[in-house]
C-alpha atoms as a PDB file:
ATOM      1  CA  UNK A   1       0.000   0.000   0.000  1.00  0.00           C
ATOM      2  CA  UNK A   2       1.235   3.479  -1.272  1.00  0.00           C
ATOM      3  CA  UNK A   3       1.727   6.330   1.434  1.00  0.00           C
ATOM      4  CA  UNK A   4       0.415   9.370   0.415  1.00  0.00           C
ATOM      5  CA  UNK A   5       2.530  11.932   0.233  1.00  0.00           C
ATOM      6  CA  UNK A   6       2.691  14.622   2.878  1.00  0.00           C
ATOM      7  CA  UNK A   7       3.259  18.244   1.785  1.00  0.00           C
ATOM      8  CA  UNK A   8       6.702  19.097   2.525  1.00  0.00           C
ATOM      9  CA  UNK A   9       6.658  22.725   4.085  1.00  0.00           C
ATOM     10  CA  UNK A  10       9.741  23.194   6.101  1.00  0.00           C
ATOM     11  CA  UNK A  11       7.667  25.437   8.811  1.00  0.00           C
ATOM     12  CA  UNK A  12       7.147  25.464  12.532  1.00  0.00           C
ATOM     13  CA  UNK A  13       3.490  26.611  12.250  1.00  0.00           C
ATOM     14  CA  UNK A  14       2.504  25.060   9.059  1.00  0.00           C
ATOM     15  CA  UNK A  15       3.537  21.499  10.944  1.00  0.00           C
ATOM     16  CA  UNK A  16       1.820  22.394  14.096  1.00  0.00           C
ATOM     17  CA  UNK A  17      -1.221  23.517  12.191  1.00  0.00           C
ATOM     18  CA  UNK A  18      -1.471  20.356   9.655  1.00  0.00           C
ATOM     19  CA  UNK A  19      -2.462  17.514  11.716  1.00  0.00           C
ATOM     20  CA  UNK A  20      -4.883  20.061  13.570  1.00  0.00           C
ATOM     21  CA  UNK A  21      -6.399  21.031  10.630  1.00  0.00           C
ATOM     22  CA  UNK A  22      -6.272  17.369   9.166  1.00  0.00           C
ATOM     23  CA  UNK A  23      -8.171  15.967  11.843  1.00  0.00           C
ATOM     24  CA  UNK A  24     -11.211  18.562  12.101  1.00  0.00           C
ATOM     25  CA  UNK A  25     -11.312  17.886   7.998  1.00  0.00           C
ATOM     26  CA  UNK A  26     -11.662  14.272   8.741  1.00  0.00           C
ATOM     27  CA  UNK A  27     -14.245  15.006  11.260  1.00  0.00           C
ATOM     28  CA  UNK A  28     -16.206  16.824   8.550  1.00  0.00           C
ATOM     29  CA  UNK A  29     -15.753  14.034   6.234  1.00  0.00           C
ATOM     30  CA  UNK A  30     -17.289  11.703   9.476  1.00  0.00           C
ATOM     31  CA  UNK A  31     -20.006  14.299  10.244  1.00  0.00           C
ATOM     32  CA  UNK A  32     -23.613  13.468   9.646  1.00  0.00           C
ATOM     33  CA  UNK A  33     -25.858  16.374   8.509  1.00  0.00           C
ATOM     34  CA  UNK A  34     -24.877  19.307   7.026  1.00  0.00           C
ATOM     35  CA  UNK A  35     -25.645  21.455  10.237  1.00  0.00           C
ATOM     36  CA  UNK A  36     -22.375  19.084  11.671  1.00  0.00           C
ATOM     37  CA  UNK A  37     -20.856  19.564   9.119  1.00  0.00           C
ATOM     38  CA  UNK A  38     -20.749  23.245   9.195  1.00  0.00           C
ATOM     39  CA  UNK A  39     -19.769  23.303  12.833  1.00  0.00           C
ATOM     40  CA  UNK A  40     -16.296  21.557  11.594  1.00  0.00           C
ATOM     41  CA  UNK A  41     -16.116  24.090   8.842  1.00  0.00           C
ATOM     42  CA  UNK A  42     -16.439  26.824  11.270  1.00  0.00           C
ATOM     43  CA  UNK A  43     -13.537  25.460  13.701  1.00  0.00           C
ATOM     44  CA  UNK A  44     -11.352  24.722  10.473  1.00  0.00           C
ATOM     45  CA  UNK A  45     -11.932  28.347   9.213  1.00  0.00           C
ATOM     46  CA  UNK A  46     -10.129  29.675  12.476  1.00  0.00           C
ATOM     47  CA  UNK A  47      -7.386  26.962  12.273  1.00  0.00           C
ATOM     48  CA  UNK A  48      -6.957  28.028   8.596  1.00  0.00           C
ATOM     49  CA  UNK A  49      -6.700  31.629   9.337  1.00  0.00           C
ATOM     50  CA  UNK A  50      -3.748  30.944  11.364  1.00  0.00           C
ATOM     51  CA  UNK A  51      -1.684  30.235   8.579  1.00  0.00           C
ATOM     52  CA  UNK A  52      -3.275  33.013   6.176  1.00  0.00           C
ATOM     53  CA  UNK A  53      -2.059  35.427   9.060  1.00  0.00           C
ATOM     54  CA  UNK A  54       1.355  34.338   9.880  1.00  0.00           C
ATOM     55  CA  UNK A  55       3.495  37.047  11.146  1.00  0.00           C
ATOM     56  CA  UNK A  56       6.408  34.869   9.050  1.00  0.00           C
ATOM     57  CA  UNK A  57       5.170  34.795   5.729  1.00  0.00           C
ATOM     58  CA  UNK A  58       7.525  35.919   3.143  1.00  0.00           C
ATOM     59  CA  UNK A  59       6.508  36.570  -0.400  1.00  0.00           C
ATOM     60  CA  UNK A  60       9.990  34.838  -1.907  1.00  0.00           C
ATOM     61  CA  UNK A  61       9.358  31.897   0.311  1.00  0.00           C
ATOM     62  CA  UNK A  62       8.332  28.595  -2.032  1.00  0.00           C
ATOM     63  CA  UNK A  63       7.333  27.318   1.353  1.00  0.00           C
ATOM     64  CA  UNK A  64       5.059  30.296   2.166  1.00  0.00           C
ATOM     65  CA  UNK A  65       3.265  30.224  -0.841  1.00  0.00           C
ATOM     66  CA  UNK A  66       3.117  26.883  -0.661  1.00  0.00           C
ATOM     67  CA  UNK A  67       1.275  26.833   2.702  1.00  0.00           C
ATOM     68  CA  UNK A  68      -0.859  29.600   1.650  1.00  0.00           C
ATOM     69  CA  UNK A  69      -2.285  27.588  -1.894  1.00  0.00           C
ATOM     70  CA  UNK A  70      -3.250  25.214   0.808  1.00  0.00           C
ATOM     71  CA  UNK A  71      -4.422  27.017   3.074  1.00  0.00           C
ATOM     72  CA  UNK A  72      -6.818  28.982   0.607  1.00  0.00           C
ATOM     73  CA  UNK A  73      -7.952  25.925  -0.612  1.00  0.00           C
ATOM     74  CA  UNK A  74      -9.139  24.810   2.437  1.00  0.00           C
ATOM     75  CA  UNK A  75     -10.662  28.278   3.407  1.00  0.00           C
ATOM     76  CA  UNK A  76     -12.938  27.864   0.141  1.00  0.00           C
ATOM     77  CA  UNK A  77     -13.981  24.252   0.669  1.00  0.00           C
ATOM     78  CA  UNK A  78     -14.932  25.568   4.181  1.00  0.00           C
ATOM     79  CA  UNK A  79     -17.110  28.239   2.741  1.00  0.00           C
ATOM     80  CA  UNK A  80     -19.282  26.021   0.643  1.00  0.00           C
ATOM     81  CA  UNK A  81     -19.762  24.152   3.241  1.00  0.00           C
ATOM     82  CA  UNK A  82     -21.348  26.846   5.544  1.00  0.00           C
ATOM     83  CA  UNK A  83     -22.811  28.104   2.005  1.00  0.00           C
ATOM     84  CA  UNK A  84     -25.112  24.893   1.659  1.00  0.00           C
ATOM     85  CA  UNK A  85     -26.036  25.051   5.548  1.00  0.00           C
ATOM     86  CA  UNK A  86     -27.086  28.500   4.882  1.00  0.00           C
ATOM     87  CA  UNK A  87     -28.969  27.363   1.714  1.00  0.00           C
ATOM     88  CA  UNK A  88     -30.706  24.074   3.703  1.00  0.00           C
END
């Protein structure tokens, strides 16, 4: 069985943030309802916003942009989420 592969972002607060942010995702995934759902979305919005507001980012950084692609992309899944709770 193939690992998958981890992003490799050589960051304090990218690696304390990932398996933070990796377990409230898989408690969305686990979630039942949308309402539950959106309650995880919620908490992973915050977590997320903790790396889109790092005091260390650096423009030049391949790491830093690298974290933030992520990060965005995990900001927008969170906002459909809350999206389709507001739309239910």
């Amino acid at each position: 069985m193939h690992k998958k592969e981890e992003p490799k972002i050589s960051c304090s607060i990218f690696q304390k943030q990932e398996p933070v942010i990796k377990d409230i995702t898989d408690k969305i995934n686990k979630a039942k309802g949308v309402e539950e759902k959106a309650r995880f979305a919620e908490k992973l919005q915050e977590e997320v916003d903790v790396l889109l507001s790092c005091m260390g980012y650096k423009s030049e950084s391949l790491d830093c942009k690298n974290c933030h692609f992520i990060a965005n992309l995990r900001k927008k899944t969170a906002d459909l989420i809350i999206k389709t709770k507001k739309l239910g």
